[in-house]
Structure formats: C-alpha cells, structure tokens
N, C-alpha and C. Protein backbone atom coordinates (compact mmCIF):
# COMPACT_ATOMS: atom_id res chain seq x y z
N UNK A 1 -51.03 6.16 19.71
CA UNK A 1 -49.80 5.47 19.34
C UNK A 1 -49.09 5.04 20.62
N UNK A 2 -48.76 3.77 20.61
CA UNK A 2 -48.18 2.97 21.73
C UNK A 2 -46.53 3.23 21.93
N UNK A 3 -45.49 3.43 22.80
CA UNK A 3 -44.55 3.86 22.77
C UNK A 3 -43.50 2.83 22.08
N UNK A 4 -44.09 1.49 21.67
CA UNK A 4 -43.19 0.48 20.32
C UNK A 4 -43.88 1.19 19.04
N UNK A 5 -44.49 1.77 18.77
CA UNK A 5 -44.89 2.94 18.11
C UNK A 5 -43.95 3.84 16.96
N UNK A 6 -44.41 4.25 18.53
CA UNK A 6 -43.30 5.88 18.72
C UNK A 6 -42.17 6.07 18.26
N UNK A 7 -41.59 4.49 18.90
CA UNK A 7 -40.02 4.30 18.76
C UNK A 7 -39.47 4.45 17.09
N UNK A 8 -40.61 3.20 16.57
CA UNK A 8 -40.26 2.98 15.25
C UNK A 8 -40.12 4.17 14.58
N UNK A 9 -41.24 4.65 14.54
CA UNK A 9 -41.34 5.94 13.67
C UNK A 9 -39.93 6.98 14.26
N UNK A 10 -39.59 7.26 15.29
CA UNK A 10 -38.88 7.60 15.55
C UNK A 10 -37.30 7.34 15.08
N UNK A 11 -37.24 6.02 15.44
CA UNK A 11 -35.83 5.07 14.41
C UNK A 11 -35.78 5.42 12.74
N UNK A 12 -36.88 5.91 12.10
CA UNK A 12 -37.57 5.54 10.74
C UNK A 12 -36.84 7.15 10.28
N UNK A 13 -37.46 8.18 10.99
CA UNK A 13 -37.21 9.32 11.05
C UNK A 13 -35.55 10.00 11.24
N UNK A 14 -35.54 9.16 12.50
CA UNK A 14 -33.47 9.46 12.04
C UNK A 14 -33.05 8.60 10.90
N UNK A 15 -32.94 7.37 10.68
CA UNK A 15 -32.05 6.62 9.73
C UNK A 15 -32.89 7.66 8.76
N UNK A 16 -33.59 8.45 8.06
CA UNK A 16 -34.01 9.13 6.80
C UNK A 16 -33.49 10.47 7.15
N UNK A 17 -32.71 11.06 8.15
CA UNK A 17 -31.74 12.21 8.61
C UNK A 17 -30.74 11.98 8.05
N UNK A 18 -30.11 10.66 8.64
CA UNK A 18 -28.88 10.22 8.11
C UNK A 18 -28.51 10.02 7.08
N UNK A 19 -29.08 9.78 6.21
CA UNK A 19 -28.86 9.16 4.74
C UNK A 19 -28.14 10.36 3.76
N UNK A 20 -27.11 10.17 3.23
CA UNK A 20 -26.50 11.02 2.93
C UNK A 20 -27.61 12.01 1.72
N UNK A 21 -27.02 13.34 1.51
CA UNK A 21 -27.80 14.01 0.81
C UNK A 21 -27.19 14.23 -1.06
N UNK A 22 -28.20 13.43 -1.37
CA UNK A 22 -27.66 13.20 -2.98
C UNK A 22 -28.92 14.42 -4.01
N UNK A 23 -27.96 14.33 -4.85
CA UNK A 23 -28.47 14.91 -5.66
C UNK A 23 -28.77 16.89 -5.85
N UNK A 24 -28.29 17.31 -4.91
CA UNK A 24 -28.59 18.60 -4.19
C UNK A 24 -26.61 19.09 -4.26
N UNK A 25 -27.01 20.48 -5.49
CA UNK A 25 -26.13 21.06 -5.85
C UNK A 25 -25.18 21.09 -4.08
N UNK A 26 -23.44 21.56 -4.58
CA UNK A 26 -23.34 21.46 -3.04
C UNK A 26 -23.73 23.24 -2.85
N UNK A 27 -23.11 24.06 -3.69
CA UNK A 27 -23.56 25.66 -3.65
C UNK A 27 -24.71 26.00 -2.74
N UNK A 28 -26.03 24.76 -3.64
CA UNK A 28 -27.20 24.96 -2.74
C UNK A 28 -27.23 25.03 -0.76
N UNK A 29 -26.39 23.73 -0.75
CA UNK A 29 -26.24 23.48 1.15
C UNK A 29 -25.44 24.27 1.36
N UNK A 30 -24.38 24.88 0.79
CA UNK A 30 -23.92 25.92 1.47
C UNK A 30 -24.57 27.18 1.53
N UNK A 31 -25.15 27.74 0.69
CA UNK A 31 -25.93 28.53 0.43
C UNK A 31 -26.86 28.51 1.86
N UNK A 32 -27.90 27.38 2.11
CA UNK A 32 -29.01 26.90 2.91
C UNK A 32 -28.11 27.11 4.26
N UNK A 33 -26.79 26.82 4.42
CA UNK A 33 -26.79 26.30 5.97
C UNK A 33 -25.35 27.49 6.22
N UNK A 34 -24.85 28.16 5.29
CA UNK A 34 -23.97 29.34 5.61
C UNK A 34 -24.31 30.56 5.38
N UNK A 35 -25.44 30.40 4.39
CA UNK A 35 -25.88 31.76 3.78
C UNK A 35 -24.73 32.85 3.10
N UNK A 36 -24.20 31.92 2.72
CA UNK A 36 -23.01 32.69 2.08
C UNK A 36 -23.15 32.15 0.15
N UNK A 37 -22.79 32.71 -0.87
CA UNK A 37 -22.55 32.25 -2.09
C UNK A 37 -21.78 31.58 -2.64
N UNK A 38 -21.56 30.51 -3.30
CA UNK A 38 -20.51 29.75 -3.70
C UNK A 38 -20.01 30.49 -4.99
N UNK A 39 -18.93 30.93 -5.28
CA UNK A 39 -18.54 31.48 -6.69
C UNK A 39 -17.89 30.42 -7.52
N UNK A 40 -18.01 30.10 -8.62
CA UNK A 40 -17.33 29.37 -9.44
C UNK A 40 -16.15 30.17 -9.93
N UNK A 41 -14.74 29.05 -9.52
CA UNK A 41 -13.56 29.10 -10.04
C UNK A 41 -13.09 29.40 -11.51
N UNK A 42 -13.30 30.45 -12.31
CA UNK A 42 -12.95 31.04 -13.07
C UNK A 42 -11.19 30.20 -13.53
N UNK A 43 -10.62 29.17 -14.53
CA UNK A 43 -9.35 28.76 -14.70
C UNK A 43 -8.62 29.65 -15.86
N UNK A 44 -9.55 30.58 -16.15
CA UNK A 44 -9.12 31.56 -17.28
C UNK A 44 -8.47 33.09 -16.73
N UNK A 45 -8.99 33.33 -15.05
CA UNK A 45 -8.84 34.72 -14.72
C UNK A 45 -7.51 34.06 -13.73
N UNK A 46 -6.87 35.41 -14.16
CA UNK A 46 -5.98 34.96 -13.06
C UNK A 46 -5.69 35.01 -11.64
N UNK A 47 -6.38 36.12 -11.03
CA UNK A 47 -6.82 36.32 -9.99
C UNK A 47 -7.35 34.81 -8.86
N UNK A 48 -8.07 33.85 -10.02
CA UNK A 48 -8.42 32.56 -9.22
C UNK A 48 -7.13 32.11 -9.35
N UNK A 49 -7.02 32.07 -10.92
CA UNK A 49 -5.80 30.36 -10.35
C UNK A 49 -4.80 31.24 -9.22
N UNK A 50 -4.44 32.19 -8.77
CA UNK A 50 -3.58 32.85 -7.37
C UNK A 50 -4.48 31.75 -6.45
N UNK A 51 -5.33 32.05 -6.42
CA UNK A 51 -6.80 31.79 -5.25
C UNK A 51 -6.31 30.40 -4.93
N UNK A 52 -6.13 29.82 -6.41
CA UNK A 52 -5.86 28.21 -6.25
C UNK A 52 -4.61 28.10 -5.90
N UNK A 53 -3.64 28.38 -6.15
CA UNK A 53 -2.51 28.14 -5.55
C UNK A 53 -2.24 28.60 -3.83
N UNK A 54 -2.97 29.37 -3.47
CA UNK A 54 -3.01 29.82 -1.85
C UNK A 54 -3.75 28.61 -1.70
N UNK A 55 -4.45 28.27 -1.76
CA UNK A 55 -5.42 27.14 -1.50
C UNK A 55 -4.65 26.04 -0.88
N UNK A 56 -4.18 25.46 -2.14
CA UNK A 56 -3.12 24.18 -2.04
C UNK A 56 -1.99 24.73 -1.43
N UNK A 57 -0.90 25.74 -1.08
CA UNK A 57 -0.41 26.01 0.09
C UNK A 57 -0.95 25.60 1.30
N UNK A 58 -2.07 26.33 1.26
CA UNK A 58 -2.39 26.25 3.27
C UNK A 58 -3.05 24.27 3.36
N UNK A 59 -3.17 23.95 1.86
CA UNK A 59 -3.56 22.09 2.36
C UNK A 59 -2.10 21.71 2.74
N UNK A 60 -1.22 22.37 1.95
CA UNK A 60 -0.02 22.00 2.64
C UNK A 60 0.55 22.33 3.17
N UNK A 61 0.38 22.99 4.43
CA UNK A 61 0.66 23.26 5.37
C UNK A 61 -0.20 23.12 6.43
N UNK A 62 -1.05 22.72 6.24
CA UNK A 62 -2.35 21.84 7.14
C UNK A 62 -1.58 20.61 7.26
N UNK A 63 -1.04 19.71 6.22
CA UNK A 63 -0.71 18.91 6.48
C UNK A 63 0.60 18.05 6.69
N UNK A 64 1.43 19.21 6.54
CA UNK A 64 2.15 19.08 7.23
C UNK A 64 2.05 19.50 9.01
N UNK A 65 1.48 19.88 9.34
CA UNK A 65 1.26 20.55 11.07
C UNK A 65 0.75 18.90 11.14
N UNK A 66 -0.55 18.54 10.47
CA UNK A 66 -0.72 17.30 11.06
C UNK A 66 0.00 16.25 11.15
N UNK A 67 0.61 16.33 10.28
CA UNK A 67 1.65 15.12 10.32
C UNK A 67 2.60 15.40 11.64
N UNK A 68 3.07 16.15 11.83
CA UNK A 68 4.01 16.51 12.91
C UNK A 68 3.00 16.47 14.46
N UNK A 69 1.90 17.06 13.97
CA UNK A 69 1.21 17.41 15.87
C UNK A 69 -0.79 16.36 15.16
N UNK A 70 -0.50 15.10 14.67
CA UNK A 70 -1.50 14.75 14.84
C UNK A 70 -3.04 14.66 15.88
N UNK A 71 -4.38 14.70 14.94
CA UNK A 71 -5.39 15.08 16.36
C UNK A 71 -5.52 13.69 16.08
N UNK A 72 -5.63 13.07 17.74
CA UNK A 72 -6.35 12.15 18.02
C UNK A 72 -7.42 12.28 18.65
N UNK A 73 -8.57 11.90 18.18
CA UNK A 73 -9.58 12.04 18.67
C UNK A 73 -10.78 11.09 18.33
N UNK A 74 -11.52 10.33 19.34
CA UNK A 74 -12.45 9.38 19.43
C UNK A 74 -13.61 9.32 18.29
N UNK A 75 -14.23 10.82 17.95
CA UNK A 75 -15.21 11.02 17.48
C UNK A 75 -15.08 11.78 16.46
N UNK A 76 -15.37 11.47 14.61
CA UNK A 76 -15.56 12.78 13.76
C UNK A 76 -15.32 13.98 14.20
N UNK A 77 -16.66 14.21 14.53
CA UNK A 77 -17.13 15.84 14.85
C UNK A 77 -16.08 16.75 15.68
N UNK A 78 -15.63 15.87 16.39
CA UNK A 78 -14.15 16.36 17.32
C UNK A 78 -12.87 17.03 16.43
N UNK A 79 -12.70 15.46 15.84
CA UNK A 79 -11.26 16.44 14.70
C UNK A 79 -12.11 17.35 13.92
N UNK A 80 -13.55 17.39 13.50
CA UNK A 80 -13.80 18.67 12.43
C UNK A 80 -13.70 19.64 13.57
N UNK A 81 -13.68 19.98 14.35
CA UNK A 81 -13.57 21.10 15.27
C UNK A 81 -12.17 21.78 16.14
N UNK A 82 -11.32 20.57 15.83
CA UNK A 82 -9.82 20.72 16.00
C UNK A 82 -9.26 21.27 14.68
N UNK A 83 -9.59 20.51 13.24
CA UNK A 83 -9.02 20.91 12.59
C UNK A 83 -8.78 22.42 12.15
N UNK A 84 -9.89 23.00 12.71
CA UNK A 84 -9.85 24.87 12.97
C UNK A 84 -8.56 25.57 12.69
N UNK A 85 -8.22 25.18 14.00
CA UNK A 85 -6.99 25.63 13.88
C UNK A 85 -5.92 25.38 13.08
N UNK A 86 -5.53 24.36 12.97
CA UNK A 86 -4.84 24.12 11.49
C UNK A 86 -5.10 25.02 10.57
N UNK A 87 -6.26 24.87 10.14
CA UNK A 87 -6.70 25.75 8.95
C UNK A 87 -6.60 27.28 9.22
N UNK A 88 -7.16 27.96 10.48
CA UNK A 88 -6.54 29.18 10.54
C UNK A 88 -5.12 29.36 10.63
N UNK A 89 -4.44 28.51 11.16
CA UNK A 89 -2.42 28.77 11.58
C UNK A 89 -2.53 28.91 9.77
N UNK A 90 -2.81 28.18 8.69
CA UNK A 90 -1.92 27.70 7.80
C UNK A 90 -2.46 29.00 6.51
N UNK A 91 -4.12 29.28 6.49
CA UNK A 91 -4.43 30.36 5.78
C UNK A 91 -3.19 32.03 5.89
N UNK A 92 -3.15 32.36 6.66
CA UNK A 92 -2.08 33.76 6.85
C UNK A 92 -0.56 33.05 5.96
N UNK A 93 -0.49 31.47 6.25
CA UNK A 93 1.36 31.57 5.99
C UNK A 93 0.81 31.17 4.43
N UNK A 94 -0.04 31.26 3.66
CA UNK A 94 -0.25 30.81 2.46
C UNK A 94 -0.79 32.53 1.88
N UNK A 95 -0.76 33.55 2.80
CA UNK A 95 -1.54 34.54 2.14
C UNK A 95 -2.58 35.22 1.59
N UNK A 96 -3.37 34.50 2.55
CA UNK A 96 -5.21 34.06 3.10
C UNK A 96 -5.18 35.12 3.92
N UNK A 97 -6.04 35.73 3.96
CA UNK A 97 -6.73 36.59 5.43
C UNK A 97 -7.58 34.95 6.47
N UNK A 98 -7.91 35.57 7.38
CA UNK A 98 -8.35 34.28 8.10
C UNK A 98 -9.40 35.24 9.73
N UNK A 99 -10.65 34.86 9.59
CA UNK A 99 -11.40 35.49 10.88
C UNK A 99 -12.06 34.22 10.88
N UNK A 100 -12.83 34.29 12.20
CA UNK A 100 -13.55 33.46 12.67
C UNK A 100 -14.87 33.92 12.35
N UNK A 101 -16.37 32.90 11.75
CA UNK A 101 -17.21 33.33 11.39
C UNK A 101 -17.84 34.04 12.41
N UNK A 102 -19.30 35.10 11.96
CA UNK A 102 -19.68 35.77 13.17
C UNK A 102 -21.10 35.31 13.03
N UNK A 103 -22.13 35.27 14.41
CA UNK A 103 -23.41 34.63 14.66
C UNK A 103 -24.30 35.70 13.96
N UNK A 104 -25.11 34.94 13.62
CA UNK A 104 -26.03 36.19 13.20
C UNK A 104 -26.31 37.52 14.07
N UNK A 105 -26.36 36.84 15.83
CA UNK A 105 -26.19 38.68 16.25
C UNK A 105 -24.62 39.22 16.26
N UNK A 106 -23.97 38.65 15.71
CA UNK A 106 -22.46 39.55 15.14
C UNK A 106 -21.78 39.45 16.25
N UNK A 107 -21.45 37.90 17.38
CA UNK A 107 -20.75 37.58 17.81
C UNK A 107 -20.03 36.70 17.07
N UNK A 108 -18.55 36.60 17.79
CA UNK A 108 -18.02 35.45 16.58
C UNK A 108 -17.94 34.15 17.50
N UNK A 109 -17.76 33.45 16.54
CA UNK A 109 -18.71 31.61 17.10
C UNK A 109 -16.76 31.13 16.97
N UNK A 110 -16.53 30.18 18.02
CA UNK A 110 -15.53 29.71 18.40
C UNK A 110 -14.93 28.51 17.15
N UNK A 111 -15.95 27.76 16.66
CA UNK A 111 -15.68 26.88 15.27
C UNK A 111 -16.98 27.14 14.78
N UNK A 112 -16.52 26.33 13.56
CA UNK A 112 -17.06 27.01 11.99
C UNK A 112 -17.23 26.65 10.86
C-alpha cells in the first residue's frame, strides 16, 4: 500500500470515529466508558424526585456562576474541562456530596 493509500484509508477510518454514535442505549456508553451503572429515575419514589430537585438546583447555580464568570475558551474539550468546577462549586450548595473520580489504580484524576 502506497502512502496516497494509507492516507485514504486512514481519512476513511477517522471520519467513521467521528460520526456520531446512534442507536446505542446511552446507560450502555456509560456503562462501557465509566463503568459505573445508570439507574433509572423512579417519578413515583420520593427519594428521586429530592434527587431531581438537587439536580436542577446545582443547573442553577452552574448557571448562574456562568453567567457572572463566563469560560471563554477556543476549543469544546476546554470548556468540558473548565466546566468541572462549576459543577463541583454548585453540587455541595444544592446538597450533593461532590469527589473527584478515582483512576483505576485509586488515584484521583483532575477532570472527569
């Protein structure tokens, strides 16, 4: 294989990375890429709808911080890695516990 080849297949291979992922429960990718369980929101127990109302607190109070101390930043992946913090400041004032995830050897990873 000649390196105009290579390339293609190569080009062929990311744009089929990229392509968004349809059809695939989301439980499943979280499941696959956190190894954690997705629980379904129970609207009958009350224990969730609490769950849900802390929830929508700390969105609002996420967004309010942003509104006041907006991230600017060039690239996606940047604000998903800024927004961290937001989300930890705003989980505790909504009545969330809040840790940072830990690596599989049981260091904890800086974002998450």
């Amino acid at each position: 294989m000649d390196d105009k080849e290579r390339l293609n297949v190569l080009e062929q291979a990311l744009a089929q990375m990229l392509k968004p992922v349809k059809g695939i429960p989301f439980s499943v990718i979280v499941k696959s890429l956190a190894e954690r369980q997705v629980i379904q929101i129970d609207k009958a127990n009350a224990a969730d709808i609490e769950l849900l109302k802390k929830l929508e607190k700390t969105i609002q109070f996420c967004a309010a911080d942003l509104k006041s101390n907006p991230i600017r930043r060039p690239r996606p992946n940047e604000v998903g890695n800024d927004i961290e913090t937001y989300v930890m400041r705003a989980l505790p004032k909504a009545g969330l516990n809040a840790e940072r995830p830990k690596s599989k050897s049981g260091l904890g990873k800086s974002t998450g």
